[in-house]
Structure formats: structure tokens, C-alpha cells
C-alpha atoms as a PDB file:
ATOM      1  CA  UNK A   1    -165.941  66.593  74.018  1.00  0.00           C
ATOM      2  CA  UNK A   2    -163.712  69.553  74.076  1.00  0.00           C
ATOM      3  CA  UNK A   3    -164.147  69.889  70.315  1.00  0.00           C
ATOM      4  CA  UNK A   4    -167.543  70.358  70.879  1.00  0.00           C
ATOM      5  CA  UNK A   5    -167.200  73.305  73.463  1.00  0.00           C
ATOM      6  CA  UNK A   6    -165.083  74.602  71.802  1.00  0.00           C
ATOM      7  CA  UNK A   7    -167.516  74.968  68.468  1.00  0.00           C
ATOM      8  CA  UNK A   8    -169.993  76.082  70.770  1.00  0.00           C
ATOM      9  CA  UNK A   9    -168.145  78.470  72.405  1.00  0.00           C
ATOM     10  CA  UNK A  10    -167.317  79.784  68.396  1.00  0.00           C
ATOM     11  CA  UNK A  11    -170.730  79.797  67.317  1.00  0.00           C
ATOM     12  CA  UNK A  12    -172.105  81.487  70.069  1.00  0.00           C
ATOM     13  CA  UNK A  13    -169.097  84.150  70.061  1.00  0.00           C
ATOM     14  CA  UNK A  14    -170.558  84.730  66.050  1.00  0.00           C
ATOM     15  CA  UNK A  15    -173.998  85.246  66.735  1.00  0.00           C
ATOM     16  CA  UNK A  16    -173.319  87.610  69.261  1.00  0.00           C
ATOM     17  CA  UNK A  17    -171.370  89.600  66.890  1.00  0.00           C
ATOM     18  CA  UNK A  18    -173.904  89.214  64.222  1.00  0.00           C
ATOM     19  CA  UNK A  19    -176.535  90.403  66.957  1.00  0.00           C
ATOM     20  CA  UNK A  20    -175.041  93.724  67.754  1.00  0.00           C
ATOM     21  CA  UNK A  21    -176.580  96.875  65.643  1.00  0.00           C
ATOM     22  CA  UNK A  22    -173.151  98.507  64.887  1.00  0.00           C
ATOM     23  CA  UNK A  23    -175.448 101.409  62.791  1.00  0.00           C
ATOM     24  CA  UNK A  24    -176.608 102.946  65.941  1.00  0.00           C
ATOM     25  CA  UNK A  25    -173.395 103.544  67.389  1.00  0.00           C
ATOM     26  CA  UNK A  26    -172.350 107.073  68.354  1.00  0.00           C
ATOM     27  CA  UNK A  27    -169.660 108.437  66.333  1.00  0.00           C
ATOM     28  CA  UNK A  28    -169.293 111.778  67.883  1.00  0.00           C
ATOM     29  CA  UNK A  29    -169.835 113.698  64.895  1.00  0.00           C
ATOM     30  CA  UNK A  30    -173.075 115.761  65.028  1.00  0.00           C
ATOM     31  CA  UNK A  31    -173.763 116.492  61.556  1.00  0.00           C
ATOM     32  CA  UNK A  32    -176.620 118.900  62.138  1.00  0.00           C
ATOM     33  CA  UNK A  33    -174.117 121.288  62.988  1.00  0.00           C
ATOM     34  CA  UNK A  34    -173.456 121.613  59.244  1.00  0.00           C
ATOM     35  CA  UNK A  35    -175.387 123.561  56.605  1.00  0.00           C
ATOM     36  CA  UNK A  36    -176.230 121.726  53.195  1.00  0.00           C
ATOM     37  CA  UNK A  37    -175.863 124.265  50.567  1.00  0.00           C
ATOM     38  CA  UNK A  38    -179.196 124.549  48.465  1.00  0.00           C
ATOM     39  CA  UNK A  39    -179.106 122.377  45.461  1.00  0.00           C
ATOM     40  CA  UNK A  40    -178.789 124.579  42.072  1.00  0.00           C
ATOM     41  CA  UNK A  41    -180.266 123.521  39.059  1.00  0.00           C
ATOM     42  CA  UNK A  42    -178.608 122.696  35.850  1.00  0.00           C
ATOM     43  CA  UNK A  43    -178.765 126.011  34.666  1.00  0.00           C
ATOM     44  CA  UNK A  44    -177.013 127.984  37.622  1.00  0.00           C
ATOM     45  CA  UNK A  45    -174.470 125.910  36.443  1.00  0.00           C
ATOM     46  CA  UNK A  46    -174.063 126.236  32.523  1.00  0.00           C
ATOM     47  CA  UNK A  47    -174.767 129.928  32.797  1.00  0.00           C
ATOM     48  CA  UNK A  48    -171.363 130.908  33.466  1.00  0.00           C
ATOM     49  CA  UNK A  49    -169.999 128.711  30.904  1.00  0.00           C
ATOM     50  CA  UNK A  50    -168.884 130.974  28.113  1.00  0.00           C
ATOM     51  CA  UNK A  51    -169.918 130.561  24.858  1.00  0.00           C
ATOM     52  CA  UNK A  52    -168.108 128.286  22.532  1.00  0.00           C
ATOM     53  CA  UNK A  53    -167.607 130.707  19.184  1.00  0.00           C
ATOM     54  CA  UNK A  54    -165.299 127.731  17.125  1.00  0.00           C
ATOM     55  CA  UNK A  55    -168.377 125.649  17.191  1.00  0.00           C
ATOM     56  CA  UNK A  56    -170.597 128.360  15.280  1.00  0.00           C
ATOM     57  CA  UNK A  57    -168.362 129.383  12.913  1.00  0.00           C
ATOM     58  CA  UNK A  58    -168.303 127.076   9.908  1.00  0.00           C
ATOM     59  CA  UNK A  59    -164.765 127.166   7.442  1.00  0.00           C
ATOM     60  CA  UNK A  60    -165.121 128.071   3.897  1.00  0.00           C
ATOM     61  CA  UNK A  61    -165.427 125.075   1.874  1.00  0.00           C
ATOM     62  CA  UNK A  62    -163.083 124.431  -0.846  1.00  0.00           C
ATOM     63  CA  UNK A  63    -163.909 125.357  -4.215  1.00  0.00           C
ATOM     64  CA  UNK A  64    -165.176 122.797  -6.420  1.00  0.00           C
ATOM     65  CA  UNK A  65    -161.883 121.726  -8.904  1.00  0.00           C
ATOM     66  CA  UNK A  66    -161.382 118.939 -11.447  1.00  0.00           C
ATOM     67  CA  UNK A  67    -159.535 116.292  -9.561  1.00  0.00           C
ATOM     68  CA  UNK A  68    -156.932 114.428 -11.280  1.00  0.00           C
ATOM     69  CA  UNK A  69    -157.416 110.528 -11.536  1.00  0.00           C
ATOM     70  CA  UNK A  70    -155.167 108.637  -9.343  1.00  0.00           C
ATOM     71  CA  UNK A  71    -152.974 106.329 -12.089  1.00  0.00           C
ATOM     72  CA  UNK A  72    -153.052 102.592 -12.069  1.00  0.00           C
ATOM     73  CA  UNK A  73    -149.828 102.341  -9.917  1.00  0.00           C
ATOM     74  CA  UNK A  74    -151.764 104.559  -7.039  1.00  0.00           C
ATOM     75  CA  UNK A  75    -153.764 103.887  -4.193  1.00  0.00           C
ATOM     76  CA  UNK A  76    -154.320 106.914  -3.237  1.00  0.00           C
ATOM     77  CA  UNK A  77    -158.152 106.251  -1.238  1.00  0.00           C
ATOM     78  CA  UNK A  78    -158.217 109.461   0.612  1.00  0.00           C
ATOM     79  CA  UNK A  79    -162.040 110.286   1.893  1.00  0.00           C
ATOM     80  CA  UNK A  80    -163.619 113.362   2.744  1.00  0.00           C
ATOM     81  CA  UNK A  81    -166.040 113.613   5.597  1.00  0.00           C
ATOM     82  CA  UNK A  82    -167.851 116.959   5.555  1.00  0.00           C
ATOM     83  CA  UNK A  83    -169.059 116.447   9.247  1.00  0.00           C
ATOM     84  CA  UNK A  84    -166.032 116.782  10.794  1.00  0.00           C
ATOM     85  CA  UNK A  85    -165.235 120.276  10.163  1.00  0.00           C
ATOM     86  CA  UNK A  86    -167.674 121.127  13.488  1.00  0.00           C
ATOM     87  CA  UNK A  87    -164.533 119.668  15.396  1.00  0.00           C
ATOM     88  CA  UNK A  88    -161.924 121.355  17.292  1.00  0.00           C
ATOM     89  CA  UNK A  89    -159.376 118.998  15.953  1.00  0.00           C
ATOM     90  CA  UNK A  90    -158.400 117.515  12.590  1.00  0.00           C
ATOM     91  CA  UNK A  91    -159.706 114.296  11.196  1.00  0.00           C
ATOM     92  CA  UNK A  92    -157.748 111.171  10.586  1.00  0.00           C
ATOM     93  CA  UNK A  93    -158.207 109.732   7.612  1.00  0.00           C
ATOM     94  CA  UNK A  94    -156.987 106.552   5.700  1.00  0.00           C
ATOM     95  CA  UNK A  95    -154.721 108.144   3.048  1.00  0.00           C
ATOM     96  CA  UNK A  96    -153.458 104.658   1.554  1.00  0.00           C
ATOM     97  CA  UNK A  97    -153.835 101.161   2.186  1.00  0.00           C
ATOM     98  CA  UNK A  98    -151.625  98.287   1.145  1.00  0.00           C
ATOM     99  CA  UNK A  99    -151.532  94.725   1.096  1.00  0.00           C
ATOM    100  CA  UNK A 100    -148.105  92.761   1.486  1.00  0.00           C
ATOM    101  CA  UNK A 101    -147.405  88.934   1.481  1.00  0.00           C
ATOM    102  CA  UNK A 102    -144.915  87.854   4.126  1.00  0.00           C
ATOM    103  CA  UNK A 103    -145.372  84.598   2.351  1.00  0.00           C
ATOM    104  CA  UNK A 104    -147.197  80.808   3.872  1.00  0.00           C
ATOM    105  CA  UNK A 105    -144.701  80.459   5.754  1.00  0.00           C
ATOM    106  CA  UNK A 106    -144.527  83.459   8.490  1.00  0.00           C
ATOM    107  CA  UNK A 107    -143.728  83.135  11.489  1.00  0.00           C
ATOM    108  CA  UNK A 108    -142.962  85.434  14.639  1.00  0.00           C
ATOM    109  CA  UNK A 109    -139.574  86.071  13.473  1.00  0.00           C
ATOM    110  CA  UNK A 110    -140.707  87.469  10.139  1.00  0.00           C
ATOM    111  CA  UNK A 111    -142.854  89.881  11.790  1.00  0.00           C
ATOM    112  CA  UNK A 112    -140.130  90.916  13.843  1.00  0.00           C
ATOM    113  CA  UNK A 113    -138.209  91.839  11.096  1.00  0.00           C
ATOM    114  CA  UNK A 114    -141.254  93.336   9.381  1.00  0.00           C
ATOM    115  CA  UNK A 115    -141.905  96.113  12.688  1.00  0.00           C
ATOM    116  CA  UNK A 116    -138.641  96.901  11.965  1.00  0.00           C
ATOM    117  CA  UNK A 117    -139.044  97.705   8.247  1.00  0.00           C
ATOM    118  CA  UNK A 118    -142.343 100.142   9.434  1.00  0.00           C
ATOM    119  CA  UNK A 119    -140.588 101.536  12.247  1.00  0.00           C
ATOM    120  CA  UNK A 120    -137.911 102.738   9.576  1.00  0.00           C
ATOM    121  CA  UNK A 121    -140.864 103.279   6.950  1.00  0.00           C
ATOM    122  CA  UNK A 122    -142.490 105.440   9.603  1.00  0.00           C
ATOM    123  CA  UNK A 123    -139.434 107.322  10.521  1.00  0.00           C
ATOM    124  CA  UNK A 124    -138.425 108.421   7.357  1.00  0.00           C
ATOM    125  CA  UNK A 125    -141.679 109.634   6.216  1.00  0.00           C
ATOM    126  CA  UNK A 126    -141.771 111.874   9.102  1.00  0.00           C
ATOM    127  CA  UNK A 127    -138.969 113.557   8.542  1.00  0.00           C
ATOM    128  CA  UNK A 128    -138.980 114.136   5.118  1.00  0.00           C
ATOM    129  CA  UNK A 129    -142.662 115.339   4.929  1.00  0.00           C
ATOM    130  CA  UNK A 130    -143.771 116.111   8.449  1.00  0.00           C
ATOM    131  CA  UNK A 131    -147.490 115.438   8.174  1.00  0.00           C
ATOM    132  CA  UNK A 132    -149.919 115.883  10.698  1.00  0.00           C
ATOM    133  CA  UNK A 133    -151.572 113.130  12.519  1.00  0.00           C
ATOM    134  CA  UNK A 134    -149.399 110.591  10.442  1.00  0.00           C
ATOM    135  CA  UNK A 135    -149.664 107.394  11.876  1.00  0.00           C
ATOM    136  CA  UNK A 136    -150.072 103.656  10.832  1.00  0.00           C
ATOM    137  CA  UNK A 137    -151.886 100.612  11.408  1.00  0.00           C
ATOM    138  CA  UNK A 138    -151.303  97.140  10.484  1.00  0.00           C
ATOM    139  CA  UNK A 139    -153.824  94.106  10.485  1.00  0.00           C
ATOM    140  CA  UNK A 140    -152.682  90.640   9.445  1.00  0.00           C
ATOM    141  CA  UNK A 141    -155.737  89.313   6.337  1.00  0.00           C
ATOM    142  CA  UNK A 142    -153.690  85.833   5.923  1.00  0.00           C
ATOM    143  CA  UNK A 143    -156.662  83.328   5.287  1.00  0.00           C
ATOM    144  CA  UNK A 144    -154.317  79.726   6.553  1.00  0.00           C
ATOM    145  CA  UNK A 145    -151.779  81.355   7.874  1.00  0.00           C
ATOM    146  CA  UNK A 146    -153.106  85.254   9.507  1.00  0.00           C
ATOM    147  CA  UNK A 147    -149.134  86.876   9.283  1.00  0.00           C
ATOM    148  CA  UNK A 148    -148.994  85.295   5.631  1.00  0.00           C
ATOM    149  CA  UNK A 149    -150.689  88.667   4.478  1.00  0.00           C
ATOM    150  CA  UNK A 150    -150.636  92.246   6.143  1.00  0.00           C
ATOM    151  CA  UNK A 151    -152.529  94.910   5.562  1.00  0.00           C
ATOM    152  CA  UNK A 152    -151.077  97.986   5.784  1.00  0.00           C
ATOM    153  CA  UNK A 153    -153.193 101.702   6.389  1.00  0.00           C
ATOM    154  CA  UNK A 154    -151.459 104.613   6.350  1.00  0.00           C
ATOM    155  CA  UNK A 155    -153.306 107.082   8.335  1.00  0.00           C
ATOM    156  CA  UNK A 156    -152.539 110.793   8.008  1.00  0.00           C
ATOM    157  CA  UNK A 157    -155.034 113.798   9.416  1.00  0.00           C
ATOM    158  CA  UNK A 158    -157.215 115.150   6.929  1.00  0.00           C
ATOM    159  CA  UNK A 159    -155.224 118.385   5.814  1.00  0.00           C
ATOM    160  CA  UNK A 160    -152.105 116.894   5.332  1.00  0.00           C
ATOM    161  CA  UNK A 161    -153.776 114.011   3.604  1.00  0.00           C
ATOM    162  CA  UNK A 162    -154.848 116.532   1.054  1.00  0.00           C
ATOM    163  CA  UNK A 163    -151.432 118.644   0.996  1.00  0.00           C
ATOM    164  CA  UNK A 164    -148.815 115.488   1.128  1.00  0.00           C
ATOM    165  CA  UNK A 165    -150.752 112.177   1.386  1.00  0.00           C
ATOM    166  CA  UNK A 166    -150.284 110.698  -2.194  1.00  0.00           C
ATOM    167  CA  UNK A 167    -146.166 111.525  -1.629  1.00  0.00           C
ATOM    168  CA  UNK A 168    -145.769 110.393   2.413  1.00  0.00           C
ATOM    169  CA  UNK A 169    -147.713 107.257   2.172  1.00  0.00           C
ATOM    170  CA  UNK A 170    -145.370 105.922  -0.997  1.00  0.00           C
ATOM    171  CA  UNK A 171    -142.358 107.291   0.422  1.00  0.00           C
ATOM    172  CA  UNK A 172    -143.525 105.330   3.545  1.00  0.00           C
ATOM    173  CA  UNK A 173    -144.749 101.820   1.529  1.00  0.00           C
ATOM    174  CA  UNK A 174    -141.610 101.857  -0.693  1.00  0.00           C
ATOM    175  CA  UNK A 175    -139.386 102.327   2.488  1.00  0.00           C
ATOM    176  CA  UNK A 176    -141.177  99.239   4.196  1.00  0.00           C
ATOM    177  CA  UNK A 177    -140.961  97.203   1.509  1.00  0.00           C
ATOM    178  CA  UNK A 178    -136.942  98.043   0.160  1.00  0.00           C
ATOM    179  CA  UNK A 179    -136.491  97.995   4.632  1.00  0.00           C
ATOM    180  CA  UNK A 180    -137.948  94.387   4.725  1.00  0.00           C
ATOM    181  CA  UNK A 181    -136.510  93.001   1.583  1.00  0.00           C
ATOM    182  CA  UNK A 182    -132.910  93.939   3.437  1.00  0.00           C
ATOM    183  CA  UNK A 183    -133.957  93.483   6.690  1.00  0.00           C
ATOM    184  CA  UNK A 184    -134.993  89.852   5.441  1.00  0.00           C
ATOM    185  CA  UNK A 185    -131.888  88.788   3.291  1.00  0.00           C
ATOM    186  CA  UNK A 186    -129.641  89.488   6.019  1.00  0.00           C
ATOM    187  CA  UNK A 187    -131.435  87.269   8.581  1.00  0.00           C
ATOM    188  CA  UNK A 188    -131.446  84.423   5.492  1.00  0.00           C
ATOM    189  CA  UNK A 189    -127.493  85.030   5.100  1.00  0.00           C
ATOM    190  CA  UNK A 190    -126.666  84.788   8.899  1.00  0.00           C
ATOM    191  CA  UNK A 191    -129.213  81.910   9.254  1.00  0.00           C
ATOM    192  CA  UNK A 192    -131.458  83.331  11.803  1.00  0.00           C
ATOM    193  CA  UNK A 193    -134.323  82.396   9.701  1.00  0.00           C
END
């Protein structure tokens, strides 16, 4: 019996609070004391803006020049994009792509000892050529196994691609690959593998 008061007692305690308008309570704020500014339109706005100059000036293009043919040992993919030159900033740009086989066999480990070989890849390249925007990125493309095959981009921004692409991204594939190789043995000789 007292169960029941007392759920009684609970229900009737929540439909009284339910009941009560809380919205028309006085706050003691009386906001009509306050102006409200006029709303402006959007031009009031972008009037004062000053005009941006970089935008409407265009940058000589560079004149037309036989290119020389990248040799078979090269993979040099470097594109142009003509839009971009509207931007305040320099495009990125894939300079060079590789693909290298960890083998069917990879596992974490390997790839551990792979982000070391492009941390030291990355590194070097940087100091030696000091690109702009240089940067990589790295995708695994195994089909069983996904870390039995990495792809490799080596991303630089679109003027250095043209001044020192070709020479940063093979100093920086040749460094991953001689970095891993070492990197690899010495994990095979001290059985960490």
C-alpha cells in the first residue's frame, strides 16, 4: 500500500512540474530598453573590403621550349595545371610515384622499419635540395596481402617540381630503398624479424 502512495505521490509531483509554463516567467531583464541596430545589406558590408589586386593580375606564362624525354630509368610524371596560377599559394603536385614490394609476407614490423627508411628518405632530401611544399604520401596496392606492395608519391609544390623535382624525388626513392634494405638486414641479423 505504501508503494502505491508513494507512486502517486511521484506522479502527481511530475505532472505538476510538467503543468507549470516556465516561458512566462519574469526574468527581470526588459529588453525593450535596448536598440536593435538596423540590419545592413550585403553590400554595406563588402564595400569596405579592399580590392584583391593578386587575383587580377595573371603571371607570364612560360615560353613554349622543347622538353627533354624523361629516359627509361625515370619516372618523372610531373603535371601542369594552368588553373592554379589564380591562387595565392603554390600548387602541389605529384612529382614521382613509385611502387615497392615489401614482399607476401609483410607484416607490421616491416612497415615499421619501412617509416623509418622514408623518414630518413624524407630528411635527406630536404636538406640537400630544400624544395617547397615537399612532402610524401604512401598507400599500400598489395592485392592478398595490402603492405605486400606500397606505393610511394612524392609530392613537391609546383615550382620546385619544375626547378628540382626529377633530382629530390630520386635522391629521396634511392635513400628509402638503400635505408630499408639496411634497416631490414639488421632486424634479420638480430632476429627481430
Amino acid at each position: 500500500m505504501k508503494k502505491v502512495v508513494i507512486f502517486i505521490a511521484a506522479v502527481l509531483i511530475w505532472l505538476t512540474g510538467c503543468a507549470i509554463d516556465t516561458k512566462t516567467q519574469f526574468t527581470g531583464i526588459d529588453y525593450s530598453a535596448y536598440e536593435m541596430p538596423a540590419l545592413r545589406s550585403r553590400d554595406d558590408y563588402t564595400a569596405s573590403l579592399p580590392h584583391p589586386t593578386m587575383l587580377d593580375e595573371k603571371p607570364p606564362l612560360p615560353e613554349a621550349t622543347e622538353e627533354e624525354m624523361p629516359g627509361e630509368d625515370e619516372d618523372f610524371t610531373s603535371e601542369e595545371i594552368a588553373s592554379a596560377y589564380d591562387r595565392y599559394t603554390d600548387v602541389t603536385v605529384v612529382a614521382a610515384a613509385k611502387r615497392i614490394k615489401l614482399g607476401g609476407g609483410a607484416t607490421a614490423k616491416h612497415m615499421a622499419l619501412f617509416q623509418q627508411a622514408l623518414d630518413a628518405g624524407y630528411k635527406k632530401a630536404l636538406r640537400t635540395y630544400r624544395p617547397t611544399g615537399f612532402t610524401y604520401s604512401v598507400s599500400s596496392v598489395g592485392a592478398v596481402n595490402p603492405l605486400s606492395d606500397i606505393e610511394v608519391s612524392c609530392v613537391l609544390g609546383e615550382r620546385a617540381a619544375s626547378d628540382v623535382g626529377q633530382q629530390t624525388c630520386s635522391l629521396f626513392f634511392n635513400t628509402v630503398i638503400q635505408e630499408y634494405n639496411k634497416l631490414f638486414q639488421e632486424a634479420k641479423a638480430n632476429a627481430t624479424l
